[in-house]
PDB file of N, CA and C in Angstrom:
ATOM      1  N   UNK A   1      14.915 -47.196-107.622  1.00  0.00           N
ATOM      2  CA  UNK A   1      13.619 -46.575-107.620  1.00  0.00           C
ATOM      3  C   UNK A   1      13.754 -45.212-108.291  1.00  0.00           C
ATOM      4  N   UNK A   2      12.834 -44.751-109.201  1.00  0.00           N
ATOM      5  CA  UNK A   2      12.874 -43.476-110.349  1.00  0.00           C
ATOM      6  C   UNK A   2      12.082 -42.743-109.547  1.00  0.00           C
ATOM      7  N   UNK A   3      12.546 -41.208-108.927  1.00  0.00           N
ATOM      8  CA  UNK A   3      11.504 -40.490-108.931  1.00  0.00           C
ATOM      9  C   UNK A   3      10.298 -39.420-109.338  1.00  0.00           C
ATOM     10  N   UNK A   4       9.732 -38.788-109.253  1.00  0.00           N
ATOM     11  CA  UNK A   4       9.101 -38.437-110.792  1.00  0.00           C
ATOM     12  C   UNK A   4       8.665 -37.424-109.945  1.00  0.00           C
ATOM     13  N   UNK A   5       9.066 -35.745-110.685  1.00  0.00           N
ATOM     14  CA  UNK A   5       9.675 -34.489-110.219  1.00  0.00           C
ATOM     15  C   UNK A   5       7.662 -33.913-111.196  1.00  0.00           C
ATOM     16  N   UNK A   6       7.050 -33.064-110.406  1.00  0.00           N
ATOM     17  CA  UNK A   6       5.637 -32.337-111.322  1.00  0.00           C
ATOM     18  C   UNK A   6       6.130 -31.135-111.224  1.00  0.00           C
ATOM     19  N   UNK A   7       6.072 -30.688-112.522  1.00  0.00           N
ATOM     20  CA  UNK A   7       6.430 -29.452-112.997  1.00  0.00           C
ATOM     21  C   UNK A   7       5.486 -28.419-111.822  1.00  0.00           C
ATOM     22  N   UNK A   8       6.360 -27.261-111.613  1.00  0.00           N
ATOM     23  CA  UNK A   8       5.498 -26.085-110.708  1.00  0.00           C
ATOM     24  C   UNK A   8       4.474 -25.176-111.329  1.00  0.00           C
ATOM     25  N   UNK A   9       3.343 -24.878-111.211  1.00  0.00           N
ATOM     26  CA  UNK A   9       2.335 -24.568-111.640  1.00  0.00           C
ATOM     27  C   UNK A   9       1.875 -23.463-110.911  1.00  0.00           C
ATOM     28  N   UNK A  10       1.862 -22.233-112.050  1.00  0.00           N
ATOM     29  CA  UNK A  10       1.508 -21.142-111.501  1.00  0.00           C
ATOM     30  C   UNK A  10       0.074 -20.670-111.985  1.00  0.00           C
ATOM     31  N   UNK A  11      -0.336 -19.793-110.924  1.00  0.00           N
ATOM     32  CA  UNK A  11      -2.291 -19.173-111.108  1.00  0.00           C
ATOM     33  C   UNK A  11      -1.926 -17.511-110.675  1.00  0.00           C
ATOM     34  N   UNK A  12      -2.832 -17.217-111.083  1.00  0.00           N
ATOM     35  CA  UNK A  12      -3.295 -15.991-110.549  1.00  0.00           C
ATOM     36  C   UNK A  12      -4.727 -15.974-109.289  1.00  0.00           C
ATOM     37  N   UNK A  13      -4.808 -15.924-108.560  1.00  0.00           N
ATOM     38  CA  UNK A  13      -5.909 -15.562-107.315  1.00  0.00           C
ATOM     39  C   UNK A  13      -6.715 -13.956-107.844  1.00  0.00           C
ATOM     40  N   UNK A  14      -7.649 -14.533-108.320  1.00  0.00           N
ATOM     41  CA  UNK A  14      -7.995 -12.866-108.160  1.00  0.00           C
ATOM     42  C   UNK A  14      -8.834 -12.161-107.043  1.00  0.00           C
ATOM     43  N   UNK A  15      -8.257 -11.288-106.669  1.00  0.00           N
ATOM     44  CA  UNK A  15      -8.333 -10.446-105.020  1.00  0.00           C
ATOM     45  C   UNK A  15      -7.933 -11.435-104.336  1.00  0.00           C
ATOM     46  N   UNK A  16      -7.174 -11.918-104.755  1.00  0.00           N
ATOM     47  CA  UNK A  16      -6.738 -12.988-103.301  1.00  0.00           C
ATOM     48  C   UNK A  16      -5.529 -12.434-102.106  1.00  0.00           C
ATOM     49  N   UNK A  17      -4.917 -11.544-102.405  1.00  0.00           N
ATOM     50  CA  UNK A  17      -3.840 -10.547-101.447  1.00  0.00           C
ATOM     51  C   UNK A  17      -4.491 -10.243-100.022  1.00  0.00           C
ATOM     52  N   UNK A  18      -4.472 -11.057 -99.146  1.00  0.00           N
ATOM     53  CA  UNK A  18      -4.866 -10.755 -97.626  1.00  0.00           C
ATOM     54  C   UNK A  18      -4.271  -9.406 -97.241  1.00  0.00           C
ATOM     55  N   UNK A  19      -3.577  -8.982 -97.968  1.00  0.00           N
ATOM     56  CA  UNK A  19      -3.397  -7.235 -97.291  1.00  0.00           C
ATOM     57  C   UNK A  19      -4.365  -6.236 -97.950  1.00  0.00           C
ATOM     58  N   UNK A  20      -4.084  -6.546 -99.618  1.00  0.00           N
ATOM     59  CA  UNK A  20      -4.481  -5.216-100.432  1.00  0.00           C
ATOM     60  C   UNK A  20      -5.827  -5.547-100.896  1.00  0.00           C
ATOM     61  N   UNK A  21      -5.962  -6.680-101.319  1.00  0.00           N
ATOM     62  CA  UNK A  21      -7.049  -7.527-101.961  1.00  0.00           C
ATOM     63  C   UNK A  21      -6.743  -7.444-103.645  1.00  0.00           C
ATOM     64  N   UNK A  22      -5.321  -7.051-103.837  1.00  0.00           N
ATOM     65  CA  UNK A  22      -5.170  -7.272-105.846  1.00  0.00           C
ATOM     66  C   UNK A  22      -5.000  -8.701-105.708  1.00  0.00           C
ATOM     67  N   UNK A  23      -4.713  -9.155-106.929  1.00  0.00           N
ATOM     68  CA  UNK A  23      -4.514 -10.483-107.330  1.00  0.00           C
ATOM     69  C   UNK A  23      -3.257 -10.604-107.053  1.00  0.00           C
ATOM     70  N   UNK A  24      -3.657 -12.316-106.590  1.00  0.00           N
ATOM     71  CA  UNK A  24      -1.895 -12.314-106.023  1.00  0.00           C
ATOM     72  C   UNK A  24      -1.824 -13.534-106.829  1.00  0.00           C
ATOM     73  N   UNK A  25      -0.250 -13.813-107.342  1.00  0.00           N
ATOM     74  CA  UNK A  25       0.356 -14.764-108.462  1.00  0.00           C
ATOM     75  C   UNK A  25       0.778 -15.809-107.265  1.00  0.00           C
ATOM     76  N   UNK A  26       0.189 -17.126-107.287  1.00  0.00           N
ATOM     77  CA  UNK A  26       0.930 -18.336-106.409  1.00  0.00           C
ATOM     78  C   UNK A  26       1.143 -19.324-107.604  1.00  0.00           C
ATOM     79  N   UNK A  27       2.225 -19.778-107.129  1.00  0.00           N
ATOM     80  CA  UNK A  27       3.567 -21.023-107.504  1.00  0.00           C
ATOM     81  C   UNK A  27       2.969 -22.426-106.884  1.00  0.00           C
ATOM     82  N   UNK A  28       2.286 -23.129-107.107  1.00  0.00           N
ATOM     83  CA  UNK A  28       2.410 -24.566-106.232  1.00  0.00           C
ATOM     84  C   UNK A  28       3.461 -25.318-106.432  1.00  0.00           C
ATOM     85  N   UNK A  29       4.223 -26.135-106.116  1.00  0.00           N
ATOM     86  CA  UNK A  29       5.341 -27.018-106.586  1.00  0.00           C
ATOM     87  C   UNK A  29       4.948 -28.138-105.600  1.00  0.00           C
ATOM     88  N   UNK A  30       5.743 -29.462-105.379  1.00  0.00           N
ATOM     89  CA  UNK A  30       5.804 -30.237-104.606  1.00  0.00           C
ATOM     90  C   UNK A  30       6.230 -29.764-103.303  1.00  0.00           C
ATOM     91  N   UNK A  31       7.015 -28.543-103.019  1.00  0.00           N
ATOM     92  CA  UNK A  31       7.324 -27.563-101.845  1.00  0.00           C
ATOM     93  C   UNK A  31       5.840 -27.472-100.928  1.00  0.00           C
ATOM     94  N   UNK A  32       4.750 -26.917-101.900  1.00  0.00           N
ATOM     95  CA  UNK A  32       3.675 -26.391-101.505  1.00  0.00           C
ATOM     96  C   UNK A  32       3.482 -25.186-102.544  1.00  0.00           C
ATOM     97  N   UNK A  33       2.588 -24.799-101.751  1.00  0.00           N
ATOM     98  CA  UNK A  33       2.125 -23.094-102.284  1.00  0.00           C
ATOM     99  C   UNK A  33       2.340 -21.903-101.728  1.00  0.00           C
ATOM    100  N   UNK A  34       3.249 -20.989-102.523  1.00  0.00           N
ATOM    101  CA  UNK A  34       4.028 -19.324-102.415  1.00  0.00           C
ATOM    102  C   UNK A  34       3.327 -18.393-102.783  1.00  0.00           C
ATOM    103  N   UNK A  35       2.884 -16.849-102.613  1.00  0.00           N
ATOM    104  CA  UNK A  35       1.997 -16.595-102.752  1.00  0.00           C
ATOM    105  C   UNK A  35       3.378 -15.059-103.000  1.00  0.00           C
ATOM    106  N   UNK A  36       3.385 -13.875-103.845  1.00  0.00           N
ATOM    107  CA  UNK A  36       3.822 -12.684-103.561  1.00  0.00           C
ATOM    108  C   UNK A  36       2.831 -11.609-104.258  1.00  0.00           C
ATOM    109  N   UNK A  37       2.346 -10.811-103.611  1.00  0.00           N
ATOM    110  CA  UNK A  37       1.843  -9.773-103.945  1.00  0.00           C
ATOM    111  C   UNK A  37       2.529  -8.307-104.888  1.00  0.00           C
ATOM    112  N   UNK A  38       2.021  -8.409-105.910  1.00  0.00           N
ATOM    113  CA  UNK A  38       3.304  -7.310-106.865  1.00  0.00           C
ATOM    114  C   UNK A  38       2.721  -5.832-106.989  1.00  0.00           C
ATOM    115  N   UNK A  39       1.658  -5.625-105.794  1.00  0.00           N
ATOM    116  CA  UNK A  39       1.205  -4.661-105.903  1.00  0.00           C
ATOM    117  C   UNK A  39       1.606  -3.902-104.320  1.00  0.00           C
ATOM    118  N   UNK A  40       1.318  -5.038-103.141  1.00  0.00           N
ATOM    119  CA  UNK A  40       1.470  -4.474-102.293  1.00  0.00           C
ATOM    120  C   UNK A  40       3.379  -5.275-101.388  1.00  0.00           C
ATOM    121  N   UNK A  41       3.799  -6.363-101.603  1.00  0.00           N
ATOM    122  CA  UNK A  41       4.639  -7.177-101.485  1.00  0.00           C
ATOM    123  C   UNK A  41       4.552  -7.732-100.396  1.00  0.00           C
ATOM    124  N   UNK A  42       3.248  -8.522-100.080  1.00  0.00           N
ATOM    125  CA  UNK A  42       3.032  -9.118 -98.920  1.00  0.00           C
ATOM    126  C   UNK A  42       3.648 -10.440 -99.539  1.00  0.00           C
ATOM    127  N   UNK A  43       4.203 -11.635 -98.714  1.00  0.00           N
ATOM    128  CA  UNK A  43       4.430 -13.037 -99.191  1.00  0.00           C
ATOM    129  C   UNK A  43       3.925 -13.704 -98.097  1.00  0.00           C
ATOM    130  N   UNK A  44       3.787 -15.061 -98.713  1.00  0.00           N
ATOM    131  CA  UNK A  44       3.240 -15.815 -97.628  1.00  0.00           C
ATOM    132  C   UNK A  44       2.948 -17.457 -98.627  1.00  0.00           C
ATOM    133  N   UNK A  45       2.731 -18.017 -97.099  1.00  0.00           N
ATOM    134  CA  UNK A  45       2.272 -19.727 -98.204  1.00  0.00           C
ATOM    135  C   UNK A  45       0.737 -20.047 -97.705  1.00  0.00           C
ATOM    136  N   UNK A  46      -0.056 -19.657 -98.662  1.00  0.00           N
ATOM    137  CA  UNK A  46      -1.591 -19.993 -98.683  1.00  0.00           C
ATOM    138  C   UNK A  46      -1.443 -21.754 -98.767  1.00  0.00           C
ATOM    139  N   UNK A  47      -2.375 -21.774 -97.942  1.00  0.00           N
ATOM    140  CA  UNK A  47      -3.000 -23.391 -98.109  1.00  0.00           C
ATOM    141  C   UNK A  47      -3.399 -23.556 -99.304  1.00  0.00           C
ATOM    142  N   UNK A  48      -3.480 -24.574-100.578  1.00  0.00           N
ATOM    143  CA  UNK A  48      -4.327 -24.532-101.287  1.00  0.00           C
ATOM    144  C   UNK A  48      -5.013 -25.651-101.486  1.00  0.00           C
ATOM    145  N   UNK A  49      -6.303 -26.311-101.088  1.00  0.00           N
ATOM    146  CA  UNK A  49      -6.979 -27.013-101.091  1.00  0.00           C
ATOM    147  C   UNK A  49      -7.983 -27.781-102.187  1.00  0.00           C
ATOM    148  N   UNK A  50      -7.570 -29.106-102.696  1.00  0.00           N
ATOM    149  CA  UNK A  50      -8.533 -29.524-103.723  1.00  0.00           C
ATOM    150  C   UNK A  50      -9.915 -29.798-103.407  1.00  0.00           C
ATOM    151  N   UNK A  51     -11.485 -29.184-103.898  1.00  0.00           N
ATOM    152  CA  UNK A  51     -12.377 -29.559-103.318  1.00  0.00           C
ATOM    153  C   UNK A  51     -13.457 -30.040-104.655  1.00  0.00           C
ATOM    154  N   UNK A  52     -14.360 -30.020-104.498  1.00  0.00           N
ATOM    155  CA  UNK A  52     -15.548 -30.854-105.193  1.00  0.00           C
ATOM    156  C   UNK A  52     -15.851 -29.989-106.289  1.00  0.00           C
ATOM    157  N   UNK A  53     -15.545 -28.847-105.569  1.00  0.00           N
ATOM    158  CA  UNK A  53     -16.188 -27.097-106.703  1.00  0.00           C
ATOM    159  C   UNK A  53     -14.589 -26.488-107.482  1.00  0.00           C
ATOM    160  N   UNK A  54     -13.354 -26.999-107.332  1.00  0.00           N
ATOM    161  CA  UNK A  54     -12.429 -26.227-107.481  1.00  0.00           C
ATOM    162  C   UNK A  54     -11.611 -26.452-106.647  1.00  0.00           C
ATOM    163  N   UNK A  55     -10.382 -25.026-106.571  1.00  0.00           N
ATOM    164  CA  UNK A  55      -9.670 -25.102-105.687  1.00  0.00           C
ATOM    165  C   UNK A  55      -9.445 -24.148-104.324  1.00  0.00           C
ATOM    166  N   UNK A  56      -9.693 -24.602-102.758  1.00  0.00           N
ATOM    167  CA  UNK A  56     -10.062 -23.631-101.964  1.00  0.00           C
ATOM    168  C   UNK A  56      -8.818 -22.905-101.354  1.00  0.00           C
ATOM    169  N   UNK A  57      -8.658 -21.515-101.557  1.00  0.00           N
ATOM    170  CA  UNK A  57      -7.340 -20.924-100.704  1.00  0.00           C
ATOM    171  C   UNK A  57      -7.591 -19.953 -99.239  1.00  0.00           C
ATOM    172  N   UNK A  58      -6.784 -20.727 -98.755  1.00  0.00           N
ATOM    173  CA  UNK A  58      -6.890 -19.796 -97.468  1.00  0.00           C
ATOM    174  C   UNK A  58      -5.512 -19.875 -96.843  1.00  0.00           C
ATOM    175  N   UNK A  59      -5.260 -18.902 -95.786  1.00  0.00           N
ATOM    176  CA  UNK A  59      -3.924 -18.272 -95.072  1.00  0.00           C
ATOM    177  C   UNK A  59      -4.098 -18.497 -93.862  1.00  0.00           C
ATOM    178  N   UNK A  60      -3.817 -18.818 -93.367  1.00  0.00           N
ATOM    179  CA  UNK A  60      -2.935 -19.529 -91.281  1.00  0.00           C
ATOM    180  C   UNK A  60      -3.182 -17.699 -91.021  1.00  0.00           C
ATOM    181  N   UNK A  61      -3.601 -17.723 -90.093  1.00  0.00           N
ATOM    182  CA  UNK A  61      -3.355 -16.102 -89.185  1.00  0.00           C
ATOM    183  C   UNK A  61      -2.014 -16.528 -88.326  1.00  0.00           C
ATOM    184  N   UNK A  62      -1.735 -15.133 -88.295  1.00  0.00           N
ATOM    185  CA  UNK A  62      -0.449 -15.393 -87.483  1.00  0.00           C
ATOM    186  C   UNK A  62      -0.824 -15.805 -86.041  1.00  0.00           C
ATOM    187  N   UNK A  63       0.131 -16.423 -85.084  1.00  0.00           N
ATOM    188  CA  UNK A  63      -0.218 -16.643 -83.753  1.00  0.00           C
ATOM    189  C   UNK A  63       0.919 -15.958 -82.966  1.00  0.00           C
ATOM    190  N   UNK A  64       0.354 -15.479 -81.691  1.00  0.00           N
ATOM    191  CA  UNK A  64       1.526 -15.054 -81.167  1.00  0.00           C
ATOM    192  C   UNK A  64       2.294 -15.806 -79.831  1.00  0.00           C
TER     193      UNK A  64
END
């Protein structure tokens, strides 16, 4: 059985940085989606969601 590897695909979010609100650069790969902020250096893995209009991003709050 061959498996078949999708190249990682990077975007820009603009104001998407849940700390600062600059644009944050995310990576999707078959991993998921990485998110680092190069303004303020928040990281994190945004959800990124395929929908009808585009693509929807959102972030898990932390739990304690």
């Amino acid at each position: 059985m061959m498996e078949v590897h999708a190249p990682a695909r990077d975007y820009t979010i603009p104001e998407g940085c849940p700390s600062c609100g600059a644009d944050l650069p995310v990576r999707v790969s078959q991993a998921g989606a990485k998110g680092v902020c190069k303004y303020c250096g928040w990281f994190g893995r945004p959800l990124v969601t395929v929908t009808h209009g585009g693509l929807r991003v959102t972030y898990e709050g932390a739990e304690a």
